[in-house]
N, C-alpha and C. Protein backbone atom coordinates (compact mmCIF):
# COMPACT_ATOMS: atom_id res chain seq x y z
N UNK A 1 0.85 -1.19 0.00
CA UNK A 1 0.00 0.00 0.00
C UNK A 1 0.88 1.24 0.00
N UNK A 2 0.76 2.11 -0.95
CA UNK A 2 1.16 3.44 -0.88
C UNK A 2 0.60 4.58 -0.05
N UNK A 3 1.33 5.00 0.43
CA UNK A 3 0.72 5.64 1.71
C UNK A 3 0.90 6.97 1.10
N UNK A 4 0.63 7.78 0.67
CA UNK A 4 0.67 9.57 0.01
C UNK A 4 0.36 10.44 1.44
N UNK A 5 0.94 11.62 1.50
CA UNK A 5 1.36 12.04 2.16
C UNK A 5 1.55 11.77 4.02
N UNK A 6 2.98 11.25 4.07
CA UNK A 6 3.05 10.11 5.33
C UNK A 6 2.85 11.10 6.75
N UNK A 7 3.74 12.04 6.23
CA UNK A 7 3.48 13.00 7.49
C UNK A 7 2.51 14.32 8.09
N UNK A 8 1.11 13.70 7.25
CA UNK A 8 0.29 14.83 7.39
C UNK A 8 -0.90 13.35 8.23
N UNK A 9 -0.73 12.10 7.76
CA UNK A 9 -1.88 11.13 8.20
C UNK A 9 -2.09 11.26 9.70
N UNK A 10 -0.94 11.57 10.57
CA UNK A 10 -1.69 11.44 11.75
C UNK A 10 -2.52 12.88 12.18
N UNK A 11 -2.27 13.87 11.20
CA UNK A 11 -3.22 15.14 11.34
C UNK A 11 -4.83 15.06 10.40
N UNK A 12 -4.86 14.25 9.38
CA UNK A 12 -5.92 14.25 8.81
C UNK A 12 -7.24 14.21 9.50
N UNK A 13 -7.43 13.17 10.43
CA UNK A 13 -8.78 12.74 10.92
C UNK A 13 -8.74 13.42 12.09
N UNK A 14 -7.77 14.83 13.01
CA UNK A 14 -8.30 15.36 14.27
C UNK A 14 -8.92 16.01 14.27
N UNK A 15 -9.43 16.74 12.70
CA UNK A 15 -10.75 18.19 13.08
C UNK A 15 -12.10 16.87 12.92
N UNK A 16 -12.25 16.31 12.30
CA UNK A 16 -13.51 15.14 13.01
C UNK A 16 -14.06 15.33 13.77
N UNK A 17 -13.24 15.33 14.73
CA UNK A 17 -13.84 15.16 16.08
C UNK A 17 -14.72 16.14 16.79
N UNK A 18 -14.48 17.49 15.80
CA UNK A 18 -15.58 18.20 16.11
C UNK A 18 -17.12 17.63 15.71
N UNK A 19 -17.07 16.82 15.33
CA UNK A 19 -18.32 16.11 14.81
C UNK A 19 -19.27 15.46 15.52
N UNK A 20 -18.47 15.31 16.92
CA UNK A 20 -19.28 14.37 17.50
C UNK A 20 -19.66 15.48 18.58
N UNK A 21 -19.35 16.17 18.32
CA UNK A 21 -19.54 17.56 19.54
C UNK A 21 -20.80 18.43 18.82
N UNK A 22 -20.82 19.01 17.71
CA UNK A 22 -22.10 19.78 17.55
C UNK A 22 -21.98 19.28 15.77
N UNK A 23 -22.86 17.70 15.48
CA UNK A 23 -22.50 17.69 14.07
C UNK A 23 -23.23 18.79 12.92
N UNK A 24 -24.70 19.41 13.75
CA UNK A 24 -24.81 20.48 12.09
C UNK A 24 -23.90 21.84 12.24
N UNK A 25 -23.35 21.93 12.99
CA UNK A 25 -22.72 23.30 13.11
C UNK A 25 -21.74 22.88 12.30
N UNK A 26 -20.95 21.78 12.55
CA UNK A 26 -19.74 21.55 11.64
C UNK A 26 -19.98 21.12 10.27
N UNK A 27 -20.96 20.08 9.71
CA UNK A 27 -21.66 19.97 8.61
C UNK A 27 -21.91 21.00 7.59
N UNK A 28 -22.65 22.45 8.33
CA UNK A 28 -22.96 23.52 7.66
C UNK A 28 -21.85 24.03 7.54
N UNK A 29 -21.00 24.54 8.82
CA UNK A 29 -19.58 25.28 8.18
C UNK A 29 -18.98 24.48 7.23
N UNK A 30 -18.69 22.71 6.87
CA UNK A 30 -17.98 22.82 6.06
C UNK A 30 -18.42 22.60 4.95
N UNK A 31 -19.70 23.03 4.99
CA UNK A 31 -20.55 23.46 3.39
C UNK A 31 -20.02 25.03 2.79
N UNK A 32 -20.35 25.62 3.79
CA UNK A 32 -20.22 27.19 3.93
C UNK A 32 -18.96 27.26 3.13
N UNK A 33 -17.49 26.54 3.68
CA UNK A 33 -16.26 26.80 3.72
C UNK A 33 -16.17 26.39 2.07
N UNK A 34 -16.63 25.16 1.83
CA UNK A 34 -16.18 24.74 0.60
C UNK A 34 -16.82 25.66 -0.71
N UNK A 35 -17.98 26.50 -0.10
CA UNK A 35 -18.55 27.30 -1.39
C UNK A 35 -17.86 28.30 -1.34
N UNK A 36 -17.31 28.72 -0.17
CA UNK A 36 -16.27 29.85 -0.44
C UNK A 36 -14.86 29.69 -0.74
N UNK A 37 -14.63 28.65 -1.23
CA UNK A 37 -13.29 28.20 -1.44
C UNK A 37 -13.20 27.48 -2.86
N UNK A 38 -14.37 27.25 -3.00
CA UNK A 38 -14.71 27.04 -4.77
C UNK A 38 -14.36 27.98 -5.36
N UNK A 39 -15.44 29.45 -5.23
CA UNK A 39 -15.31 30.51 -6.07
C UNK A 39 -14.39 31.50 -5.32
N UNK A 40 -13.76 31.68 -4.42
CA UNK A 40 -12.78 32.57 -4.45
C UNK A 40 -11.25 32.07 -5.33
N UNK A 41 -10.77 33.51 -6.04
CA UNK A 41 -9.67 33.38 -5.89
C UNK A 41 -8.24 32.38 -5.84
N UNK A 42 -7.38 32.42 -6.27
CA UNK A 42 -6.42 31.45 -4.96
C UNK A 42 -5.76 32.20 -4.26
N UNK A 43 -5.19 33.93 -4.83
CA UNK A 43 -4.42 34.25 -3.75
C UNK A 43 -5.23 34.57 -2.65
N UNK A 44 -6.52 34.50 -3.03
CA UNK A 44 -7.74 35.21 -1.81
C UNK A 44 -7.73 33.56 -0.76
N UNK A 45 -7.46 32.32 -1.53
CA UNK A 45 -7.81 30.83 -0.57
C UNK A 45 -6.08 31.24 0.23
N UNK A 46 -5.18 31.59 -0.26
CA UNK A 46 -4.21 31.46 0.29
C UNK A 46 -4.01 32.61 1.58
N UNK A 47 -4.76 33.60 1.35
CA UNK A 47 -4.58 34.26 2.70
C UNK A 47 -5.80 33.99 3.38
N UNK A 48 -6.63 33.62 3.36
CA UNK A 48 -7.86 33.06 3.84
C UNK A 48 -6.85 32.05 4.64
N UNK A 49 -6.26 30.90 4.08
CA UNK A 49 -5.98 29.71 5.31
C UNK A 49 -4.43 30.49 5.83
N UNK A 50 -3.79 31.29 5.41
CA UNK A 50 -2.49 31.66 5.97
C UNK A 50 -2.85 32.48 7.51
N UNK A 51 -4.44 33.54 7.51
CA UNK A 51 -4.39 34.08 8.16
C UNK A 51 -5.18 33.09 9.41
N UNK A 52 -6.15 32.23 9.20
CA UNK A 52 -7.12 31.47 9.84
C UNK A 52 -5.90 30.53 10.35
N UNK A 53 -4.81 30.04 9.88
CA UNK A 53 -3.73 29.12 10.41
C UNK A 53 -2.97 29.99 11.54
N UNK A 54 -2.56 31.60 11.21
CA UNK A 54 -1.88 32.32 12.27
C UNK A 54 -2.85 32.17 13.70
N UNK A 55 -3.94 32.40 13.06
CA UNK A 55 -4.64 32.72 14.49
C UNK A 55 -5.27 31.04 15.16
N UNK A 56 -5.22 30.35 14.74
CA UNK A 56 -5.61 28.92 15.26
C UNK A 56 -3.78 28.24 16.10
N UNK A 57 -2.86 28.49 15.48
CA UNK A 57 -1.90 28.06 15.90
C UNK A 57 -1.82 28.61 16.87
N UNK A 58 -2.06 30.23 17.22
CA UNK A 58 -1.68 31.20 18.25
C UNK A 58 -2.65 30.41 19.01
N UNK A 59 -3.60 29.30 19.02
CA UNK A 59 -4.05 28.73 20.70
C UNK A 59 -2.70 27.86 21.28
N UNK A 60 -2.24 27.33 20.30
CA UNK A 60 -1.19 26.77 21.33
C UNK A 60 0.07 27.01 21.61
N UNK A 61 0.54 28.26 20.67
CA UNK A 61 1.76 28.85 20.90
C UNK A 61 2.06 30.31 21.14
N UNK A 62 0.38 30.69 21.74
CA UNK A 62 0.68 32.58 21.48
C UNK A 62 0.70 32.48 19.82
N UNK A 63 0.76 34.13 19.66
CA UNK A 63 0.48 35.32 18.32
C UNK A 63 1.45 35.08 17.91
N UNK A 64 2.66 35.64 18.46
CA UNK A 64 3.14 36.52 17.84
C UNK A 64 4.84 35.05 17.46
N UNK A 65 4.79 34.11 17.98
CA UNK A 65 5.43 32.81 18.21
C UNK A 65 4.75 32.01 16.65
N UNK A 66 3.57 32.18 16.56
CA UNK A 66 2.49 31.63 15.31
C UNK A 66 3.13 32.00 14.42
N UNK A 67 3.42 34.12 14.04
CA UNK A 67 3.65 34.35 13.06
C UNK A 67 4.64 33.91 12.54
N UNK A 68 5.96 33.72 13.14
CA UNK A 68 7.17 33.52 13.02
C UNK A 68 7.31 31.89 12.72
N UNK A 69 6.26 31.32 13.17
CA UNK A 69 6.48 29.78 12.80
C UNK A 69 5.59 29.65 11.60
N UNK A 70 5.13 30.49 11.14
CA UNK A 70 4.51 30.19 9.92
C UNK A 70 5.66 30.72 8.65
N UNK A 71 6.03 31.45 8.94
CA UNK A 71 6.93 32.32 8.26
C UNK A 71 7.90 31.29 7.60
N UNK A 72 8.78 30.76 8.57
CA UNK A 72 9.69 29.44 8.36
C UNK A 72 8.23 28.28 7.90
N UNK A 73 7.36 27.90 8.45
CA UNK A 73 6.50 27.13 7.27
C UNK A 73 6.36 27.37 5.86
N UNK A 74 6.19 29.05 5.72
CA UNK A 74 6.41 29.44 3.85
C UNK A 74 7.77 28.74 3.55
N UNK A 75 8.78 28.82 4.52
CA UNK A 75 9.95 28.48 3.64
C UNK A 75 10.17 27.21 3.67
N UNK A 76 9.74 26.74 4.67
CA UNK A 76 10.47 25.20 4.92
C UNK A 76 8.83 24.32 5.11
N UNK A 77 8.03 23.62 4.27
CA UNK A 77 6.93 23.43 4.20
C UNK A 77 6.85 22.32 5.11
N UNK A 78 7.76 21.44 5.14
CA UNK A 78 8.20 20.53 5.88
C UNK A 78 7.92 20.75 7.54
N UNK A 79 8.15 21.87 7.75
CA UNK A 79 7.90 21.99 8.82
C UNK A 79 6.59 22.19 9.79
N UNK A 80 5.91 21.98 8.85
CA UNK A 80 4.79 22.59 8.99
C UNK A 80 3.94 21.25 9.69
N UNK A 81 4.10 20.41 8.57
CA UNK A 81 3.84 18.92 8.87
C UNK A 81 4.53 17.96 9.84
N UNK A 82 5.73 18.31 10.43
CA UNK A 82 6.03 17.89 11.70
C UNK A 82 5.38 18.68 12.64
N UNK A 83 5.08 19.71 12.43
CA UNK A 83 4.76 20.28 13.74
C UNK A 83 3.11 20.10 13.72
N UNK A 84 2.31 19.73 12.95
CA UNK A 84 0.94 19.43 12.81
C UNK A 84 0.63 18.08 13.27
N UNK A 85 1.75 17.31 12.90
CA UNK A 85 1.77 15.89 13.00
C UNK A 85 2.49 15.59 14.42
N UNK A 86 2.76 16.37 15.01
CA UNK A 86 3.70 15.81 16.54
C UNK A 86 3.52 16.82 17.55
N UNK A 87 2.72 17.76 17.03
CA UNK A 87 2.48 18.71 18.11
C UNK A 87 1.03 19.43 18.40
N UNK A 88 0.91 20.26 17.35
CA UNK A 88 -0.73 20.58 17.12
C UNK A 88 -1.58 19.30 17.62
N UNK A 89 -1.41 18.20 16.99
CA UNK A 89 -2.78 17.31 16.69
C UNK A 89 -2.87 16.07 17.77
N UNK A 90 -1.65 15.73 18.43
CA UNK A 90 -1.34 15.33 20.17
C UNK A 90 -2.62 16.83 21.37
N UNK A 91 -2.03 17.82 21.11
CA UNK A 91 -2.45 18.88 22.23
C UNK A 91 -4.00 18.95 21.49
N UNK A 92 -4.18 18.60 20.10
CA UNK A 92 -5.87 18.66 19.79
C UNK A 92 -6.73 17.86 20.86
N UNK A 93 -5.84 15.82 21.06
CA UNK A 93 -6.33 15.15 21.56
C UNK A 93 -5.99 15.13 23.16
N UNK A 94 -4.96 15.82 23.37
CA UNK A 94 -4.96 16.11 24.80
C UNK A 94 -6.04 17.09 25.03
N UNK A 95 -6.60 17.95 24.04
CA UNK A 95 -7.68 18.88 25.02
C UNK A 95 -9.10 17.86 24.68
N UNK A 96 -9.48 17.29 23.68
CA UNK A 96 -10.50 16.72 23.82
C UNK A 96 -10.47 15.63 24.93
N UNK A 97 -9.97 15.17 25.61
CA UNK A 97 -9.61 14.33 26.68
C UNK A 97 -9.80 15.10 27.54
N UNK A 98 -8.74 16.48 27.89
CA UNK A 98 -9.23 16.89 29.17
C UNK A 98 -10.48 17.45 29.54
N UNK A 99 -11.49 18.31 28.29
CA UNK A 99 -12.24 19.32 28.32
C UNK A 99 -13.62 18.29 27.97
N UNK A 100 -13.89 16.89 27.61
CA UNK A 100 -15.00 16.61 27.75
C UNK A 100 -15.31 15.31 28.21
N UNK A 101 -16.36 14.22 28.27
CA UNK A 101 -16.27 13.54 28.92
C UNK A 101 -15.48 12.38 28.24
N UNK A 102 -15.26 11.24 29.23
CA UNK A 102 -14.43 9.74 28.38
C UNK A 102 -15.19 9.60 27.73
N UNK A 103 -16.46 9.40 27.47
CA UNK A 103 -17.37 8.44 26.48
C UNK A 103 -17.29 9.49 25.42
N UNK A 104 -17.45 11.14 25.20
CA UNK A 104 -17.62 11.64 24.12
C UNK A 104 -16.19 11.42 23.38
N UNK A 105 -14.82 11.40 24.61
CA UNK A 105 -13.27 11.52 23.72
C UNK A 105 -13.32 10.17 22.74
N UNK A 106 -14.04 8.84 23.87
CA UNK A 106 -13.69 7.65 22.46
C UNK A 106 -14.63 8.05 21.45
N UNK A 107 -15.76 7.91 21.32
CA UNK A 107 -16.41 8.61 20.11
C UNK A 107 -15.35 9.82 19.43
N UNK A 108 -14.68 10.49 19.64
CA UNK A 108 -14.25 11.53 18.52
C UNK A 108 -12.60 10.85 18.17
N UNK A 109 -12.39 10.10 19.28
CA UNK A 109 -11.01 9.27 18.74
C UNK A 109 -11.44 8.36 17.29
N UNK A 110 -12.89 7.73 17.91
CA UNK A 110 -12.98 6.49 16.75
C UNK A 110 -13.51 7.19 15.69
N UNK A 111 -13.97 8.40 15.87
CA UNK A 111 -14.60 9.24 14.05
C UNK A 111 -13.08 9.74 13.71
N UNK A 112 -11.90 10.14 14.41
CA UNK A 112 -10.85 10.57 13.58
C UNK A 112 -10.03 9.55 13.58
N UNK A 113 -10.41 8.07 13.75
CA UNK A 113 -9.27 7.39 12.84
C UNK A 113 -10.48 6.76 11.60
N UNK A 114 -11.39 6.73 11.80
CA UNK A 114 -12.12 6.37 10.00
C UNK A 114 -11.92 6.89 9.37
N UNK A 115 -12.39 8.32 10.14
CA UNK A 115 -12.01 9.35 8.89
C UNK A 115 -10.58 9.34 8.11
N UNK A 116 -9.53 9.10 9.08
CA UNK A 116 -8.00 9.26 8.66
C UNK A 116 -8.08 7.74 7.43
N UNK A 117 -8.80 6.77 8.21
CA UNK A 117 -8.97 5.40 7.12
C UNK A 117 -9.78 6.05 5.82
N UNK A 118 -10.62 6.48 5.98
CA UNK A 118 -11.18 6.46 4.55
C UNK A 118 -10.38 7.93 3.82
N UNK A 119 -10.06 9.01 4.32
CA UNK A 119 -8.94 10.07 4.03
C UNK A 119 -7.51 9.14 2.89
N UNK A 120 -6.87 8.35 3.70
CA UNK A 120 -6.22 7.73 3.20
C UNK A 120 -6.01 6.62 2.01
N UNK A 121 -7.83 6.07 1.91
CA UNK A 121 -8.00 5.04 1.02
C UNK A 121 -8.35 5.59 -0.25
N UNK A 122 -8.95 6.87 0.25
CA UNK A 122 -9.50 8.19 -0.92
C UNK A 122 -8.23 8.56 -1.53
N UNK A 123 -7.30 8.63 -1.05
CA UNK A 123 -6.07 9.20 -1.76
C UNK A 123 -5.13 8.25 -2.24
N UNK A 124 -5.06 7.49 -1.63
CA UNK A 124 -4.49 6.01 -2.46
C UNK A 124 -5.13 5.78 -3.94
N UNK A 125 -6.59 6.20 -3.82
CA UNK A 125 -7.40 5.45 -4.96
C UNK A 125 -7.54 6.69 -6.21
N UNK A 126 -6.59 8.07 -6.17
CA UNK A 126 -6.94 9.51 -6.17
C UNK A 126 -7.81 10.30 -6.43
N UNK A 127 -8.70 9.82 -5.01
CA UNK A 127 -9.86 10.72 -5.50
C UNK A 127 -9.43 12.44 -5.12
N UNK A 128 -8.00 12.25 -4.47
CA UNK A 128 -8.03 14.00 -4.28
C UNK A 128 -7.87 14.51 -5.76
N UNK A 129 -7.33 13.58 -6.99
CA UNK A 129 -7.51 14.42 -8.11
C UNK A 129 -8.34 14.68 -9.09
N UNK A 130 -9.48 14.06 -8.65
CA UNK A 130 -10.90 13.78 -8.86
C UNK A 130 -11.42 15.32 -8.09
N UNK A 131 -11.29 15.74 -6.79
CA UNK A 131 -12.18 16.55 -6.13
C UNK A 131 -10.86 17.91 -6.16
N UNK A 132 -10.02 17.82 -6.95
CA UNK A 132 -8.85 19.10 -7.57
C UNK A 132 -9.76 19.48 -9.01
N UNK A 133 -9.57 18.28 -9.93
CA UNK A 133 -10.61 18.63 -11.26
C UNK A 133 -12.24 19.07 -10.96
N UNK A 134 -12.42 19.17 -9.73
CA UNK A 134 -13.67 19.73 -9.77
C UNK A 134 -13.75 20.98 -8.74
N UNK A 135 -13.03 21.14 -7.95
CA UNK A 135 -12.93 22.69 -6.78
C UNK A 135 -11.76 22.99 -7.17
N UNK A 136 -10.42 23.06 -7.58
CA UNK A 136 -10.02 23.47 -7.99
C UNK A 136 -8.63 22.55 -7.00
N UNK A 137 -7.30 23.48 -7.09
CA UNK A 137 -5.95 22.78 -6.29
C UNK A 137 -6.13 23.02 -5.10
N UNK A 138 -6.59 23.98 -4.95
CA UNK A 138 -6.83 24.10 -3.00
C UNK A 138 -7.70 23.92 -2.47
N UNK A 139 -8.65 22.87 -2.85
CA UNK A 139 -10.09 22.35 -2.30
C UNK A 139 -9.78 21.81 -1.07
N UNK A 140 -8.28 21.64 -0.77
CA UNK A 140 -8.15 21.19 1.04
C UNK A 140 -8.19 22.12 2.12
N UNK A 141 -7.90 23.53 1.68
CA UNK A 141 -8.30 24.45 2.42
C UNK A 141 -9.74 24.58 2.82
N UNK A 142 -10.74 23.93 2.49
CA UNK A 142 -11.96 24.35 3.10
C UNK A 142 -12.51 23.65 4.11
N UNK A 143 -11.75 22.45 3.96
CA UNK A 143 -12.19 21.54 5.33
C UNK A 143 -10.91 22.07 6.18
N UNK A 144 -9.47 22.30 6.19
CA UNK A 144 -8.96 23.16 7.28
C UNK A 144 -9.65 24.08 7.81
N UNK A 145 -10.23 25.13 7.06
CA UNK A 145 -10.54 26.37 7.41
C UNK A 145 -12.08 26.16 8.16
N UNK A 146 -12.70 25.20 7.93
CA UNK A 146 -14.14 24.45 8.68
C UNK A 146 -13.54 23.79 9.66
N UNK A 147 -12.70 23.49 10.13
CA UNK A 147 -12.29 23.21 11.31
C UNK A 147 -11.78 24.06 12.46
N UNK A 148 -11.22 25.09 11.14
CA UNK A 148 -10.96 26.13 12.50
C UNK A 148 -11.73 26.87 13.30
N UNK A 149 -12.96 27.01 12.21
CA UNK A 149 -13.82 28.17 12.23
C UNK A 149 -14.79 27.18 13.76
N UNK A 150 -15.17 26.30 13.26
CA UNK A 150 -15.72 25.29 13.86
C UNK A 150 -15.71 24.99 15.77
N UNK A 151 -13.71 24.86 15.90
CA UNK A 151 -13.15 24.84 16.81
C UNK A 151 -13.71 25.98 17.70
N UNK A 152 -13.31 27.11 17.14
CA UNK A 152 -13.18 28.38 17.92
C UNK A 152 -14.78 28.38 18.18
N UNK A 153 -15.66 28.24 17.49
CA UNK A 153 -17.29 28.38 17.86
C UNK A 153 -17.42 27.54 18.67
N UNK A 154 -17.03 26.31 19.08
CA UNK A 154 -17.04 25.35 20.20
C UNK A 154 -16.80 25.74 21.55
N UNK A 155 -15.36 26.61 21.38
CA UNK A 155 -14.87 27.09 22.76
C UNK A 155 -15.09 28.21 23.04
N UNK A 156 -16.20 29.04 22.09
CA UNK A 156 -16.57 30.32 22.81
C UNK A 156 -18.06 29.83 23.19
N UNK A 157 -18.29 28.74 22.36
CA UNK A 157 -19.68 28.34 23.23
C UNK A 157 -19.64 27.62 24.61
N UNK A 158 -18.47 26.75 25.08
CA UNK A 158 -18.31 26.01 26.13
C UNK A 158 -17.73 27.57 27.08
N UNK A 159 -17.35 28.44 26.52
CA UNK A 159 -17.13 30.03 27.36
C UNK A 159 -18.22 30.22 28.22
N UNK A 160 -19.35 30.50 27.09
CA UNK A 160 -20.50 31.40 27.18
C UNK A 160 -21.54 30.42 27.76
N UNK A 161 -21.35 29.00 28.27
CA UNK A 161 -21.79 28.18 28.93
C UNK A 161 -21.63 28.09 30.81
N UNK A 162 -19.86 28.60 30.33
CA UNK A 162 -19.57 28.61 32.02
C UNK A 162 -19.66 30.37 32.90
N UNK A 163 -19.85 31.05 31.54
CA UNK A 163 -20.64 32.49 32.12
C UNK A 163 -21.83 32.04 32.51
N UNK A 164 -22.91 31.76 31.70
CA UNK A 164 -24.16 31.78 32.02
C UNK A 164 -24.44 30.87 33.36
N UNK A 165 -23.68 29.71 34.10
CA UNK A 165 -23.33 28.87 35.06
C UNK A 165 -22.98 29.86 36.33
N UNK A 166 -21.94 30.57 35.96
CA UNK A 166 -21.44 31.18 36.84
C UNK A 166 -22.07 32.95 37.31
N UNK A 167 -23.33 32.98 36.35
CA UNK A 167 -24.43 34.12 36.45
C UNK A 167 -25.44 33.80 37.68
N UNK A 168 -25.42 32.13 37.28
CA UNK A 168 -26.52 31.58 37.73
C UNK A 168 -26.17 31.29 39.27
N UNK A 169 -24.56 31.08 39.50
CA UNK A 169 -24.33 30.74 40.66
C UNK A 169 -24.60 32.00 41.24
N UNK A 170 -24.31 33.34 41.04
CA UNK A 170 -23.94 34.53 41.12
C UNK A 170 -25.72 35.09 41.87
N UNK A 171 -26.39 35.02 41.44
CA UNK A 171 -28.16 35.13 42.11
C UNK A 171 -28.26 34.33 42.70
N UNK A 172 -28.17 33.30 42.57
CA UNK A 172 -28.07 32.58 44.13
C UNK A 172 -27.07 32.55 45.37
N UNK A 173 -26.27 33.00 44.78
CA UNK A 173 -25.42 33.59 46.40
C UNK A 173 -26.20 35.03 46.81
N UNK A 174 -26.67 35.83 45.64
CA UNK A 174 -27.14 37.24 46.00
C UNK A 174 -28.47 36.86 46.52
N UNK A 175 -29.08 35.89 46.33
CA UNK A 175 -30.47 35.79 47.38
C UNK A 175 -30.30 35.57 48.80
N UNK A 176 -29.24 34.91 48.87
CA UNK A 176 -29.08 34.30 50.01
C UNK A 176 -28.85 35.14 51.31
């Protein structure tokens, strides 16, 4: 079996896992993402995921650490994919572990290794040049960029969950 791109497989199947967490929110964004990534542009897809990558990396390394590691990613592409593949996508599954329950983490473990299985069998068989002849060369940017978008709506909703919690605790100490 030919394995096509070796050091991106263990990053393929971790945005998944938003799936098992709110599936039409992620469904629709990565409808949303792919119609805007059809008809835009490419230098418009290329700063679209350059800038959505600065600010998603900056969760786990700070801003201004992001820019500079993207920078050396323009140059050294390579790098990009070790650090997606051994760092990003470990601390993806270290936070889905810490931040929700065991039963939801195996559910989003076992949707991001199918996904990574059928990701992989799709590209063995090339359907990525099947779904290039039809969205164009950067049709992979729209499921990145639906993941990011995705992510961040997750954790300002699990935010705006432990405000409204902590409102609630907040009147009940004031009645008391």
């Amino acid at each position: 079996m030919n394995i096509k791109y070796p050091l991106l497989l263990p990053t393929i199947g971790h945005g998944s896992t938003d799936l098992i967490l709110n599936p039409p929110v992620t469904l629709l964004t990565h409808l949303f993402c792919l119609s805007i990534v059809k008809f835009i542009p490419e230098l418009q897809k290329k700063i679209l995921l350059l800038t959505s990558s600065i600010y998603h990396i900056s969760k786990d390394i700070k801003l201004i650490p992001s820019f500079f590691l993207h920078s050396i990613w323009l140059k050294y592409p390579i790098c990009s994919k070790l650090y997606l593949s051994f760092y990003h996508t470990p601390l993806h599954y270290k936070n889905c572990y810490k931040y929700n329950n065991k039963k939801i983490f195996k559910y989003q473990v076992s949707i991001a290794f199918l996904t990574t299985i059928f990701i992989q069998y799709s590209l063995n068989n090339n359907y990525d040049k099947y779904i290039e002849n039809k969205l164009g060369t950067y049709w992979w940017i729209a499921p990145v960029i639906a993941h990011i978008f995705v992510n961040e709506y997750l954790k300002l909703q699990k935010h705006l969950i432990k405000e409204q919690n902590l409102a609630k605790l907040l009147k009940v100490i004031v009645k008391v």
